[in-house]
Each structure stands twice: as C-alpha cells, then as structure tokens.
Protein backbone atom coordinates (compact mmCIF):
# COMPACT_ATOMS: atom_id res chain seq x y z
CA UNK A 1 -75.37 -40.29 -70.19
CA UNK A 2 -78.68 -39.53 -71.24
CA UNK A 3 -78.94 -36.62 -73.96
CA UNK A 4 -81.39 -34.78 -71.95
CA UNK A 5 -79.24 -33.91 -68.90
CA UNK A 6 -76.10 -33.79 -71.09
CA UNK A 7 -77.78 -31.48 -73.14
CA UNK A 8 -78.65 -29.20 -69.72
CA UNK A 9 -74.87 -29.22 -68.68
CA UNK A 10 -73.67 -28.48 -71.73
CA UNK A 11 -76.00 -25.59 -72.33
CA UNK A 12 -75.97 -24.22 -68.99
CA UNK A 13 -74.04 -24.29 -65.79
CA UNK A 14 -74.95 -25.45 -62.51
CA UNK A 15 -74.24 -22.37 -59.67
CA UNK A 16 -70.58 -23.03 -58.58
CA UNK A 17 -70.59 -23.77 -54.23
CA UNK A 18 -68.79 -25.79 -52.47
CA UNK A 19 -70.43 -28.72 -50.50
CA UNK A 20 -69.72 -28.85 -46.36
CA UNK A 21 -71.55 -32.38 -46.33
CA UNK A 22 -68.46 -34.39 -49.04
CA UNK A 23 -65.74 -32.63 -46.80
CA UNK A 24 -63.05 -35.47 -46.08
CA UNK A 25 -62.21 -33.98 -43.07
CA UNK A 26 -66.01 -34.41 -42.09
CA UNK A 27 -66.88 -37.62 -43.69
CA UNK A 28 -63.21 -39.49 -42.32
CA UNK A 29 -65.41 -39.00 -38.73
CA UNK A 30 -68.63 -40.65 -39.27
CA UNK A 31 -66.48 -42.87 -40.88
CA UNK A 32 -64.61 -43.59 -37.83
CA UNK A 33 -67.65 -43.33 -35.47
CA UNK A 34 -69.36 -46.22 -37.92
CA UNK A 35 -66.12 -48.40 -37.28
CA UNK A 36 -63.56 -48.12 -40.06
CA UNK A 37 -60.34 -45.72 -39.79
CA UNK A 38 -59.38 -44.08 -43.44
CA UNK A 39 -56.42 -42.80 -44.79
CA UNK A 40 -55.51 -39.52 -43.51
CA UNK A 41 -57.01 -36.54 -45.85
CA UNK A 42 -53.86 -35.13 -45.68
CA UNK A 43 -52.40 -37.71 -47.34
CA UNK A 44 -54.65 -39.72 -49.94
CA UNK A 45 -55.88 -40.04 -53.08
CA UNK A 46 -59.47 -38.36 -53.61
CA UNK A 47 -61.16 -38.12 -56.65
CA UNK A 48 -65.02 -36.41 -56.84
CA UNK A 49 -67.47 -37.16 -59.98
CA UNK A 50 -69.49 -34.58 -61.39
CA UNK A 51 -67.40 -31.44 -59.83
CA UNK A 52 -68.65 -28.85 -61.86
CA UNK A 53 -66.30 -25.91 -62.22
CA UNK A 54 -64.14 -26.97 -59.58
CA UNK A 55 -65.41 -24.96 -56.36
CA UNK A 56 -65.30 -28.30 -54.53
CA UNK A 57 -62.58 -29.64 -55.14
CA UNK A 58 -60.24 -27.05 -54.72
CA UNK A 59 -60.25 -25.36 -51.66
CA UNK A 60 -59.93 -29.38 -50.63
CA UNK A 61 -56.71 -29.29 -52.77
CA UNK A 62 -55.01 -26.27 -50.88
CA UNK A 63 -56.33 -27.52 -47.77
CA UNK A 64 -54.34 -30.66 -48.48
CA UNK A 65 -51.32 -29.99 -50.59
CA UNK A 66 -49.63 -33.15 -49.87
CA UNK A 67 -52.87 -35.53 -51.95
CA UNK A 68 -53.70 -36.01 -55.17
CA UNK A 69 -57.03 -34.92 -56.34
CA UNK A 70 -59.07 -35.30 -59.63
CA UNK A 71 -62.28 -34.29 -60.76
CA UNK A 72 -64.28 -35.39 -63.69
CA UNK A 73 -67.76 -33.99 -65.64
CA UNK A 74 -69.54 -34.68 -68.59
CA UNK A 75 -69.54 -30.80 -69.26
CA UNK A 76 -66.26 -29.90 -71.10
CA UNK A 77 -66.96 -26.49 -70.62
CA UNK A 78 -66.95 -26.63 -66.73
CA UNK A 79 -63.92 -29.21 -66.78
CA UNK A 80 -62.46 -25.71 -68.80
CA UNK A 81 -63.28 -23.73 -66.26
CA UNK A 82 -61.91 -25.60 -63.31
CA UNK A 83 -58.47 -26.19 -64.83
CA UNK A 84 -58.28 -22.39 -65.08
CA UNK A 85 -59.57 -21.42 -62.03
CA UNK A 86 -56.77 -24.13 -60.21
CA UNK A 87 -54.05 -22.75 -62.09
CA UNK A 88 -55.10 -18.97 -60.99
CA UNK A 89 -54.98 -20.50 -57.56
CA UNK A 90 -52.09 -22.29 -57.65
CA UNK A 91 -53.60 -25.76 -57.15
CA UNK A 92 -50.64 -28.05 -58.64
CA UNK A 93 -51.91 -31.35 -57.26
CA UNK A 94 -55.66 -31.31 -58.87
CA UNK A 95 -56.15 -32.75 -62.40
CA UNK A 96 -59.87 -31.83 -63.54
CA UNK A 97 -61.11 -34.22 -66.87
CA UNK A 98 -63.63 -34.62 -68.98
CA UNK A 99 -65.29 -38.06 -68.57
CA UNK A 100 -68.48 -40.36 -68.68
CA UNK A 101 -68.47 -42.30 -65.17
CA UNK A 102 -69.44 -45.04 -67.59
CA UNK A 103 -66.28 -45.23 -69.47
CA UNK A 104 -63.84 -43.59 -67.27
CA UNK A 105 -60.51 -45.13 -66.30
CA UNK A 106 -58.55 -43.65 -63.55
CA UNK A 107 -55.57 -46.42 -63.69
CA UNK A 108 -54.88 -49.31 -60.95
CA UNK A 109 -54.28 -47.04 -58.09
CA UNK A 110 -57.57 -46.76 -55.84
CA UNK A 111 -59.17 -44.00 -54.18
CA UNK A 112 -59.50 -43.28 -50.39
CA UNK A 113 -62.01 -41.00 -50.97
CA UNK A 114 -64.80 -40.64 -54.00
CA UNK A 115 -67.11 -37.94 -53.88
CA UNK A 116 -70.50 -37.73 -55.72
CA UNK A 117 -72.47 -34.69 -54.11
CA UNK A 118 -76.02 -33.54 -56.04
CA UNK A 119 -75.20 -36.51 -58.63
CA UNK A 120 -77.10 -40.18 -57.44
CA UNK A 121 -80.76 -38.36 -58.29
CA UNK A 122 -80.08 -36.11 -61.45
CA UNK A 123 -79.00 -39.24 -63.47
CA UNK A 124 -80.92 -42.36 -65.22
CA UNK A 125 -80.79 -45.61 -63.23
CA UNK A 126 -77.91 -47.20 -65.69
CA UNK A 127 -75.45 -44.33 -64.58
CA UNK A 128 -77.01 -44.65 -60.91
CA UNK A 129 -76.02 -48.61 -61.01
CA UNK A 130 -72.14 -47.23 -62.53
CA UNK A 131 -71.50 -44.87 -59.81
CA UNK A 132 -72.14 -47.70 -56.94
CA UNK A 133 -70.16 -50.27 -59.04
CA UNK A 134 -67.38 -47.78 -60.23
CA UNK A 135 -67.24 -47.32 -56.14
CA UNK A 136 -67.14 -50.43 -55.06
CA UNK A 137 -64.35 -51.51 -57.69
CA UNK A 138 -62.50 -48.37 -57.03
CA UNK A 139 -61.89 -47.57 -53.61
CA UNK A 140 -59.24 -48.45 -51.47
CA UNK A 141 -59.83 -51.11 -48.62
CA UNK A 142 -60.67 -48.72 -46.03
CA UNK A 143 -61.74 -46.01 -48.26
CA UNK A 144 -64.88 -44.15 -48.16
CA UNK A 145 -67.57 -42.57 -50.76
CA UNK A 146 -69.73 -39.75 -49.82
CA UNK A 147 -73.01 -40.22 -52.04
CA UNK A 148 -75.68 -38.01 -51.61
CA UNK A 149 -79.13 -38.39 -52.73
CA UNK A 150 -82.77 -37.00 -52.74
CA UNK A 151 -85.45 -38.65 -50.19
CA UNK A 152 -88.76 -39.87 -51.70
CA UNK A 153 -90.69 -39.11 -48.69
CA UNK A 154 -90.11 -35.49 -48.63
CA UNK A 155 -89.66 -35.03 -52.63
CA UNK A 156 -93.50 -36.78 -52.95
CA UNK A 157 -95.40 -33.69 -51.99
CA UNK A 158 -93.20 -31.28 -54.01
CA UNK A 159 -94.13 -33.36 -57.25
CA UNK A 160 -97.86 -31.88 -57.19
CA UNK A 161 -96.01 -28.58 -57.58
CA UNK A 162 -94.00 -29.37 -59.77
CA UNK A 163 -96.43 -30.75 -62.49
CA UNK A 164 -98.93 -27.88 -62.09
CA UNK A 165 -95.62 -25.09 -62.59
CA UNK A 166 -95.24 -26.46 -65.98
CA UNK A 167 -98.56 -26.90 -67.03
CA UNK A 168 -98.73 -22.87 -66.34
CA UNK A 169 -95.30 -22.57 -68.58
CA UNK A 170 -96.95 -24.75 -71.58
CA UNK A 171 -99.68 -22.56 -71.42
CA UNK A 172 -97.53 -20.14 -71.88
CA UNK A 173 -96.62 -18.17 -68.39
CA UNK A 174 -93.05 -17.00 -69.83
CA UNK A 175 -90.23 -18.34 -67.78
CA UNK A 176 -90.03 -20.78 -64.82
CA UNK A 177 -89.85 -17.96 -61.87
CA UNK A 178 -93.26 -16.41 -63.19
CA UNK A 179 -94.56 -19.31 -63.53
CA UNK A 180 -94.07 -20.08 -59.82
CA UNK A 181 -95.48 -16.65 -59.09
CA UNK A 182 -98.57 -17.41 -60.72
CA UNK A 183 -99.29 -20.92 -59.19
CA UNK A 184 -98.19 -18.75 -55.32
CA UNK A 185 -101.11 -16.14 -56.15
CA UNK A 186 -103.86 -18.90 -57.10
CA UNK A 187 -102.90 -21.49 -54.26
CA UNK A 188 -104.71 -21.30 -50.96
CA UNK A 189 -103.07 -19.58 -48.17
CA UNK A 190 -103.79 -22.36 -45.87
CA UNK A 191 -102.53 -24.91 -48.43
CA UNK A 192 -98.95 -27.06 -47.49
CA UNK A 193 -97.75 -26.46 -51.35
CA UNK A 194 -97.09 -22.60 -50.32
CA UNK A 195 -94.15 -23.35 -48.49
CA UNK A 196 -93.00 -25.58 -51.17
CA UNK A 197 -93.96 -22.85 -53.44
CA UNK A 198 -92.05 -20.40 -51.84
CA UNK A 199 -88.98 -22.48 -51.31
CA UNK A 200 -88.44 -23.19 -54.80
CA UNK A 201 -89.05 -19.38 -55.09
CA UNK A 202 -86.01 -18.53 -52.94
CA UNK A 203 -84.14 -21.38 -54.65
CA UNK A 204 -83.88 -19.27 -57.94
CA UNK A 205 -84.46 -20.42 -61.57
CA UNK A 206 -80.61 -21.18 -61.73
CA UNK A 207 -80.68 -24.27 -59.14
CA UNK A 208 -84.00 -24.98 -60.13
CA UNK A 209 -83.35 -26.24 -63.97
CA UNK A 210 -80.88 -28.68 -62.73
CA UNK A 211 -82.86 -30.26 -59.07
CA UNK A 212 -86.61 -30.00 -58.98
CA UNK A 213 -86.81 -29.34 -62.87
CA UNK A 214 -84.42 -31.23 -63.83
CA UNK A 215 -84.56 -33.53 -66.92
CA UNK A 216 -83.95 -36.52 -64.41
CA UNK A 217 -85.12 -36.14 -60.50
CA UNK A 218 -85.31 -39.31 -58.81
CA UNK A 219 -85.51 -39.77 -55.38
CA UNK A 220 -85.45 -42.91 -53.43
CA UNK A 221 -86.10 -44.43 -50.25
CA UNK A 222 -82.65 -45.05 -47.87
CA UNK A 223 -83.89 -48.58 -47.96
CA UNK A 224 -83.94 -48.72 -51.55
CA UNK A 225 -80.45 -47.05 -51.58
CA UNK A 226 -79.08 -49.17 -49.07
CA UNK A 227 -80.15 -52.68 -51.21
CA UNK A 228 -78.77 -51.30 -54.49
CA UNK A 229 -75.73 -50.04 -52.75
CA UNK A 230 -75.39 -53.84 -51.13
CA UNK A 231 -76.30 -55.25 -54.17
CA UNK A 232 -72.89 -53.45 -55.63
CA UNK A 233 -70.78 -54.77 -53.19
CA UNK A 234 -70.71 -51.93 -50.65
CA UNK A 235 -71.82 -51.12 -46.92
CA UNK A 236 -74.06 -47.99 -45.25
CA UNK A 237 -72.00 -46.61 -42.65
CA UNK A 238 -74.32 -43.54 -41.66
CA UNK A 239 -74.56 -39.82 -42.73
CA UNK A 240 -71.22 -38.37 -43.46
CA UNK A 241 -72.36 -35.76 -40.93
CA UNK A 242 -73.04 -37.85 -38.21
CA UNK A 243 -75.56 -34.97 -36.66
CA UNK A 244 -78.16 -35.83 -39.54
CA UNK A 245 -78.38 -39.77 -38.48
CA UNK A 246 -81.46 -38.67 -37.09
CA UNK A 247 -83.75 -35.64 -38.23
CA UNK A 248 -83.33 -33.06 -36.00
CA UNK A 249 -86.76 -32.18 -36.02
CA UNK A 250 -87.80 -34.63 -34.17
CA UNK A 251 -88.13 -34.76 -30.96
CA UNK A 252 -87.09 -37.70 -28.38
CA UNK A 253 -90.44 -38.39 -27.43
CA UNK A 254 -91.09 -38.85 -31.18
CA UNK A 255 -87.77 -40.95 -31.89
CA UNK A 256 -88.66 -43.28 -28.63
CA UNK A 257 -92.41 -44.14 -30.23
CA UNK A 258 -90.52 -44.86 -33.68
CA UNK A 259 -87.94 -47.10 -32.21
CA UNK A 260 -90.90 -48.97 -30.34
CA UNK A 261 -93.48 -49.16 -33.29
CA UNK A 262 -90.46 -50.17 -35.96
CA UNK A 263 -87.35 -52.16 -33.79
CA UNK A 264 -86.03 -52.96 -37.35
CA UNK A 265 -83.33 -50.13 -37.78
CA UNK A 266 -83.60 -49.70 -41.19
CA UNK A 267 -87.65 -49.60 -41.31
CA UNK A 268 -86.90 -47.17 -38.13
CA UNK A 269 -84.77 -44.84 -40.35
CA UNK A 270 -87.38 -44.95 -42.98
CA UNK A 271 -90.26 -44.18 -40.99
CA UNK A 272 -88.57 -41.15 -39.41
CA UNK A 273 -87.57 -39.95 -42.58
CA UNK A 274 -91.23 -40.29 -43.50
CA UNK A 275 -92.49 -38.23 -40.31
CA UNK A 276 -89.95 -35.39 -40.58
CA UNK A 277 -90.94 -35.11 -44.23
CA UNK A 278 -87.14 -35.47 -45.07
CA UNK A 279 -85.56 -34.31 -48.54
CA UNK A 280 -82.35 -35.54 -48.57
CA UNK A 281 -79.16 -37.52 -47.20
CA UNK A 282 -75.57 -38.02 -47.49
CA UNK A 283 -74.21 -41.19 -46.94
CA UNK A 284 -70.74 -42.84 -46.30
CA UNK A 285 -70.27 -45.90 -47.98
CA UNK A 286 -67.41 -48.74 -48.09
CA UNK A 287 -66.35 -52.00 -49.26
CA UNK A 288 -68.43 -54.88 -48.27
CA UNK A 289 -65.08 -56.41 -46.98
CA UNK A 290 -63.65 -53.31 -45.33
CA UNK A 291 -62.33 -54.09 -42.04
CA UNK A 292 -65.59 -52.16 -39.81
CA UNK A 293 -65.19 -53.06 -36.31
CA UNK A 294 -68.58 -54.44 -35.20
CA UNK A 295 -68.48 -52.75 -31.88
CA UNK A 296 -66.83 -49.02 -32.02
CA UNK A 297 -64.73 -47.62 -28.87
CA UNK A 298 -65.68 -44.74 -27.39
CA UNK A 299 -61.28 -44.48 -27.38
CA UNK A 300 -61.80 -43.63 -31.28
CA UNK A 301 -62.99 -40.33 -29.85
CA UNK A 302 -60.06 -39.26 -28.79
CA UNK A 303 -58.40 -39.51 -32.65
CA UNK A 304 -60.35 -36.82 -33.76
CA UNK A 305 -61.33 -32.33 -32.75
CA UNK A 306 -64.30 -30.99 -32.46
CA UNK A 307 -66.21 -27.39 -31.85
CA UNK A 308 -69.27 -26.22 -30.25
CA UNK A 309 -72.35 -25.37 -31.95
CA UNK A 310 -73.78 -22.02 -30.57
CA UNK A 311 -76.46 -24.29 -29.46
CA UNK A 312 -74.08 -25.77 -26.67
CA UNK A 313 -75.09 -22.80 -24.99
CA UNK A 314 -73.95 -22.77 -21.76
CA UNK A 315 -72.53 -26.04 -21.69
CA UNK A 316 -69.75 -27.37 -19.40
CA UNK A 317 -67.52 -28.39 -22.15
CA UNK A 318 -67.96 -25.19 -24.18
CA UNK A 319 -66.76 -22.73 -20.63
CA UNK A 320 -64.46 -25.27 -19.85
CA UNK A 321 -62.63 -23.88 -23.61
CA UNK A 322 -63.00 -20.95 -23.28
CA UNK A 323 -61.48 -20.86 -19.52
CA UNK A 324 -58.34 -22.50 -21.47
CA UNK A 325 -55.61 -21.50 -23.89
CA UNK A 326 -57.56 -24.01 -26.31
CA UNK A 327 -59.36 -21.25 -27.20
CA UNK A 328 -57.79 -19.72 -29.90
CA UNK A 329 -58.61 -22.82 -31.44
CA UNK A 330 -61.34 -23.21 -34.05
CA UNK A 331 -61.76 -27.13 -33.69
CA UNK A 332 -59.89 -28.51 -30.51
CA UNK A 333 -58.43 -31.95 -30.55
CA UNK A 334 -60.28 -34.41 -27.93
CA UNK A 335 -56.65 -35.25 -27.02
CA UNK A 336 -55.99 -31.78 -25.61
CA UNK A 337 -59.42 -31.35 -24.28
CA UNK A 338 -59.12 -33.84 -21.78
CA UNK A 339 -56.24 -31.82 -20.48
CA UNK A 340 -58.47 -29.01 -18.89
CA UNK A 341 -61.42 -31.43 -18.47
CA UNK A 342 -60.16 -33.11 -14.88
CA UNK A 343 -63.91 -33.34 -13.93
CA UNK A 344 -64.32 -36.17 -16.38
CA UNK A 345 -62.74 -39.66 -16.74
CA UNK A 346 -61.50 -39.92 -20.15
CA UNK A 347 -64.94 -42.78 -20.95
CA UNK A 348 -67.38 -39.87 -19.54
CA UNK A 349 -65.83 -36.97 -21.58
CA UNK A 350 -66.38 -39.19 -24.61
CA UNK A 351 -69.12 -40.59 -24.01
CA UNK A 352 -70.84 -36.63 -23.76
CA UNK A 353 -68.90 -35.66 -26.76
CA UNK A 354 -70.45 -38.62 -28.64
CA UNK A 355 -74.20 -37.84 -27.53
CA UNK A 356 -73.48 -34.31 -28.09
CA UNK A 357 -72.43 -34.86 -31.62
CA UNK A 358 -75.25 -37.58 -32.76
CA UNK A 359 -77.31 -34.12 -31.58
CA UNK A 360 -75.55 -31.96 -33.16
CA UNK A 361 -73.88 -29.19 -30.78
CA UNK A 362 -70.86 -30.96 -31.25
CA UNK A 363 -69.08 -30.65 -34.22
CA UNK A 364 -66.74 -33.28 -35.15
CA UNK A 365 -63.73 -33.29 -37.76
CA UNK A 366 -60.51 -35.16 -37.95
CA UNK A 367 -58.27 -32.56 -37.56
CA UNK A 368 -57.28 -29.21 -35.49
CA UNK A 369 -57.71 -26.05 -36.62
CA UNK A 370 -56.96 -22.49 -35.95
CA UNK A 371 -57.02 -18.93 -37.51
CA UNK A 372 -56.66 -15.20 -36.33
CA UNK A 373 -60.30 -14.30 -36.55
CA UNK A 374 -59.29 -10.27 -36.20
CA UNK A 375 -59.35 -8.85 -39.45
CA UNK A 376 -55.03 -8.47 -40.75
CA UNK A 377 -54.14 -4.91 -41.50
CA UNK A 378 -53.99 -5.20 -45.10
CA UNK A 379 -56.86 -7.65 -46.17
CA UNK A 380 -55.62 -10.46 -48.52
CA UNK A 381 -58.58 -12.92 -49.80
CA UNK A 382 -55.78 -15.08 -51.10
CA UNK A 383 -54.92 -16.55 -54.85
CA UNK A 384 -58.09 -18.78 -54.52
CA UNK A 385 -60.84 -16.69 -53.17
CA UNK A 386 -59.39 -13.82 -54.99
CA UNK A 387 -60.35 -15.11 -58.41
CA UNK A 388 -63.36 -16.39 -57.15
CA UNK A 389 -64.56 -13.01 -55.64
CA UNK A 390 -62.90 -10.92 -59.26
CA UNK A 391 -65.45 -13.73 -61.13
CA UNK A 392 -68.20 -13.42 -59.09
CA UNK A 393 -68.58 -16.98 -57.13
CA UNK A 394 -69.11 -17.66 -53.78
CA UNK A 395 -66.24 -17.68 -51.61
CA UNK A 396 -64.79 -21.11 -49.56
CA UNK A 397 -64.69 -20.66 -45.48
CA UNK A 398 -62.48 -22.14 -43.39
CA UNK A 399 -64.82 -24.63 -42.75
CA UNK A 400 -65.78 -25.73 -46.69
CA UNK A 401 -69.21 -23.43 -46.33
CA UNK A 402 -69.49 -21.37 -49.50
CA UNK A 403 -70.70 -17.96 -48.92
CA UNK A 404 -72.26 -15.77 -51.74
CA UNK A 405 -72.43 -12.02 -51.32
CA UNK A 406 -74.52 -8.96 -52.90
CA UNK A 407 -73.53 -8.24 -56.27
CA UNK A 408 -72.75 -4.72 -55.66
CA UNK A 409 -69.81 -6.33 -52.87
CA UNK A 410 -67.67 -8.97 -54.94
CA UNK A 411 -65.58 -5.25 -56.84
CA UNK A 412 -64.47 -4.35 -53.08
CA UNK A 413 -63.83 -8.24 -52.40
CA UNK A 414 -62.22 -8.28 -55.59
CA UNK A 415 -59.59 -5.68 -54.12
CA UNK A 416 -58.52 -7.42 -51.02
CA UNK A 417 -55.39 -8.83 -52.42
CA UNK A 418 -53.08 -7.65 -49.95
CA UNK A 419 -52.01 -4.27 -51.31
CA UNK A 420 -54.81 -2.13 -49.29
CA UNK A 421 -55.20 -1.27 -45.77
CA UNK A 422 -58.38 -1.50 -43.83
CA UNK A 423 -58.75 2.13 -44.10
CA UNK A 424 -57.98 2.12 -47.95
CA UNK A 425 -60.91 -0.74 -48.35
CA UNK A 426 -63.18 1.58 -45.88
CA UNK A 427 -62.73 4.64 -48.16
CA UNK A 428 -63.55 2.46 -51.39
CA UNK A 429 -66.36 0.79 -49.71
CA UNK A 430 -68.42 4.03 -48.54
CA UNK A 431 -68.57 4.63 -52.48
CA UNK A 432 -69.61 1.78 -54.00
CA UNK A 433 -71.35 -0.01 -50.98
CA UNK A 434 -72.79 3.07 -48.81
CA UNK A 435 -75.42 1.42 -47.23
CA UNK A 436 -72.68 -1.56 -45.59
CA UNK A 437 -71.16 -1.81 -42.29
CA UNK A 438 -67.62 -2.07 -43.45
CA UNK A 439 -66.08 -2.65 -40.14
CA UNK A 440 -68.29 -5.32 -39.01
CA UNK A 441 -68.53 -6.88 -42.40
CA UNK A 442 -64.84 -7.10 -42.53
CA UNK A 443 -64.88 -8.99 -39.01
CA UNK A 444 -67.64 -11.58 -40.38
CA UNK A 445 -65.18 -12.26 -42.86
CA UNK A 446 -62.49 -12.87 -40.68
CA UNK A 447 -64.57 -15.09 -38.36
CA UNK A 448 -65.20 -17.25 -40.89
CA UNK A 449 -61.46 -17.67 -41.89
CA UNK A 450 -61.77 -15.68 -45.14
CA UNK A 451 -58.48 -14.59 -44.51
CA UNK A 452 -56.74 -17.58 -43.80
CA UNK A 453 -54.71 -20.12 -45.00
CA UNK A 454 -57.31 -23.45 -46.63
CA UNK A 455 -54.92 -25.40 -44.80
C-alpha cells in the first residue's frame, strides 16, 4: 500500500467502534430481499479487511461462536492489539493477521462473508481494483461482501473546506482543530461550509486524520462503483441496510419527480444521491454467477425478524406486539408474528413489513433476539466489554452499535464485573460521577443489552 497511508496507520490509530452497517446479521437481509439466500451467520466463514484493533470483529465472534472469523491490517500494531483484546475476551474462533490485501492468501476455502467498512475510499485505486478482485475470487457462491464507500456528490462541497483548513495550518495555525476554529470565525454565517465546518468540528481531530484529511480520500459516484465492481466480476445487490436504498431525506413527492425525469435506475440512484447531497453508502455485493432470483417473493419475508423503529409510532403492527407475549422480544421472527396478526393474510403482512422496512421503521435482521432489559442485581459488563470499558473503548450493544461514554464513567464501567451490587456501584458512582443519574443510566445500559449475552 501506498507509504503515505501506511505511514498514518502505523503512526497512529484509527478510534476503535464497531460498525452496525457490515453486521452479517444485517447485511444476510438485504441480501435476501435483493434475491440470493447466504449461509447462515451462525455458521460461516467471515473474514473483514482492514479491522483495526478488532472492535468489529469480535463482538461478531461471540455473537457467533460456532464460525470462523479472521481479520487482517496493514498496521501490526493494531493486529497486536486485537489478538490481545480476543484472548481477554475469550474469542477462540477469531484469528487477527497482519497482511497487504495485495499479497494476502487465506487458503482454498472461501468466504461467506468479507467485510471492508471505511476501507474502498482511504486507499489508492491499485488496492481499490484488489479488494473487488480479491472479492470476487474469494467468496463463496452465495456469499456476500459489505463494501462501503464515500459519495462524490456529497464529499464535493466539503473539498472547498478542506483545502482552505490546511492552507491556515501551512501558515502556521498550530494543529488541525484550531485550524478549523479559525476558518468557523472568518466564514460567513449564512455560508453552507459552516455546517460542514462544524461537522468536522464535532468529528474530532482523531477521525479526522484518517477520513476527510486523510492521505488518500476518494469518493466516487455509485455508478462508477457499480462498473468497476462489474468490471471485477461481481453484482450490486443494494445497501446492506436496506432502509438507506433511498435517502431518507427525501420526500415521495421528490422520489416520484426523480423516477419520472431519470427511468434509468441507476441514473435514478445517482441523481437522488446528488439532491440529498449524500456522503456515503454501503453496499452488498456478490458473484456475477451467484444464483439471484430475478423476481424476489414476498415468502422470503417470512425467513427473517424484525423490530420497530420508534418512528412506527402508533402503528398496527407495533400494538399488535406489544398486546402479545412476543414482546419480550427484541427482534420478533415474521414467522411468529403472523401468529397474533389474524387481521392480515400472510401476502399483506409482508407486503407492509417490506414497505415499512425500504422506509425504515422496520428493522430487519435474520435472526431473533431477546434480553432482560432490567438492570441484573449485580451488574456484569462481561469478559468483552469489560476490557473494553478497563481500556477505555466504546462498548458493543446488543445490536453491533458502539457506544462511547464520558471519560470520567469508563472507572465505574470498569467495575461492573459481576462482584458488585447495584447499590455497591450507586455508592461508588456518587463519588466519582456526582453529577450522573446512576439509576437511570444503569437502565440505558440494560436497554441496550449491555448486560447480555453477544449471542
């Protein structure tokens, strides 16, 4: 790779998170919904390039203890890190390597799964054309790769920005965050580059140096992506979260003129990208000769769970749960649904749950899931989020959303191993965190399934 962004990676490391978008459990779904069935999660073989330190891949690992995982970076001293942070949380089925895309060999054996998240626009076109081909040689026949890349029609106005923020650091403004402070108090109030401004502001000099700084930072049109991606031998099967097909800032008045002026769907998917001033995708890709059904049945629906967005509001479906004893259930398999759902014919209940989720208030996955959301007696983070909270990182829901916390909170995190009582943690928390709401704090925590089980 070029000695620029090896250099970076080497030098400095890229904030540990987790990425909800390259979740198989997610991505297996708009897989399905574009026709193709993959391998189970639960059982397969999923490998992820460029996986940092590990916070990724992991929590996929003890979700899934029954697959084989492996990660690979060109930064040994992530790869370092990952191995020990796996072995702290007991992760036996992850291998983590150092490797150049270019040159690496995984053996015969394909993958069901590849993921390459924050990757595609941080590297020079020659490793850009390697990842699609490494793909397309490497996955299985129905497998899937989740490749996510930066959009040239919402990256073009943050350019401007970005070229005037270093010409203030050459002339010698200090670091990058003061120079972004300086170009905020000379930019007009009325200007669009404020918001830009103050988005790169909140995004912190950390994330910064490796995406809009970076030494590489290409984006590219989805046509563009979609012809190269061809070109290697694979096939666009939509967003791997199927509720970002279309931007969701636009509205259907919008989306009809679109469709009208541009009846080519690609040139369609362009042009709305262009009007919602879009920054970003991630796609699902497959072998040119996977076996995609041309014409998907609304049946598939019934293979996979969903849950409601709190933007379902009052929504049939979503009273219709909680009237049943599905509702101790996070994510509610279709299956089951249709059991308290006698007002629907099995083709109208998925037919709504299929609009709903190309809209987004329904939230699709492959499998169930469920978890006490009360807070347990005697708090335990777990082996995984333990050593992430005792080092500082963000910490994995039950849903692959990392979650990053105050400073002052990751010692009192760091002591929910098990050992202490609610009380116990309340008592250390009103000295070192005064100003927090223990008891409700402790409940967010819970509701997001800090305290159970990845799997």
């Amino acid at each position: 790779m070029s000695d620029p962004v090896h250099a970076l990676y080497e030098t400095r490391a890229y904030p540990a998170m987790s990425h909800p978008l390259s979740d198989p459990a997610v991505s297996s779904v708009a897989a399905l919904l574009g026709g193709l069935r993959t391998a189970r999660p639960s059982a397969a073989r999923i490998l992820e390039i460029g996986c940092c330190s590990g916070l990724n891949l992991i929590p996929l690992a003890l979700r899934w203890p029954h697959s084989r995982f492996t990660g690979i970076d060109l930064a040994e001293s992530s790869i370092l890190q990952a191995r020990e942070l796996a072995e702290t949380a007991g992760a036996r089925n992850v291998e983590f390597l150092a490797a150049d895309l270019r040159t690496f060999d995984p053996g015969p054996e394909p993958f069901d799964f590849i993921i390459a998240h924050g990757f595609f626009s941080w590297v020079p076109d020659e490793v850009k054309s390697a990842l699609l081909d490494f793909c397309a040689r490497r996955l299985a026949p129905n497998g899937i790769a989740t490749v996510s890349f930066n959009l040239e029609a919402g990256w073009k106005p943050r350019f401007p920005v970005i070229e005037k923020t270093r010409a203030i650091l050459q002339a010698g403004a200090g670091d990058l965050m003061s120079a972004l402070a300086i170009l905020r108090t000379v930019t007009e109030p009325d200007s669009p580059e404020v918001a830009i401004i103050d988005d790169m502001l909140a995004k912190g000099e950390e994330i910064l140096a490796f995406d809009d700084f970076g030494p590489v930072n290409d984006p590219w049109p989805l046509d563009r992506f979609i012809h190269a991606a061809g070109s290697a031998g694979l096939r666009w099967l939509g967003e791997s979260d199927p509720g970002q097909n279309f931007p969701r800032s636009l509205d259907d008045s919008t989306i009809d003129e679109l469709r009208r002026r541009f009846p080519d769907p690609l040139a369609f998917q362009n042009a709305a990208d262009a009007v919602a001033g879009r920054t970003f995708r991630s796609g699902v890709l497959c072998r040119e000769d996977a076996p995609v059904e041309a014409r998907v049945s609304m049946e598939r629906m019934f293979e996979i769970a969903v849950r409601f967005d709190a933007s379902a509001g009052d929504s049939l479906e979503k009273r219709m749960i909680e009237m049943s004893d599905l509702a101790s259930f996070d994510y509610v398999q279709v299956e089951r649904l249709k059991e308290v759902m006698g007002d629907f014919t099995s083709q109208e209940l998925a037919r709504r749950l299929y609009d709903g989720i190309q809209a987004g208030w329904v939230l699709p996955r492959i499998e169930a899931v469920s978890f006490e959301r009360q807070p347990p007696a005697t708090p335990d983070l777990g082996a995984f989020r333990l050593a992430c909270a005792r080092r500082g990182l963000p910490l994995v829901d039950i849903w692959h959303r990392p979650c990053s916390f105050p400073r002052q909170h990751y010692p009192l995190l760091g002591r929910m191993d098990g050992t202490r009582t609610r009380a116990e943690l309340a008592d250390l928390a009103r000295t070192a965190c005064p100003e927090l709401a223990f008891e409700p704090w402790l409940a967010h925590l819970a509701g997001r399934g800090m305290f159970a089980d990845y799997a």
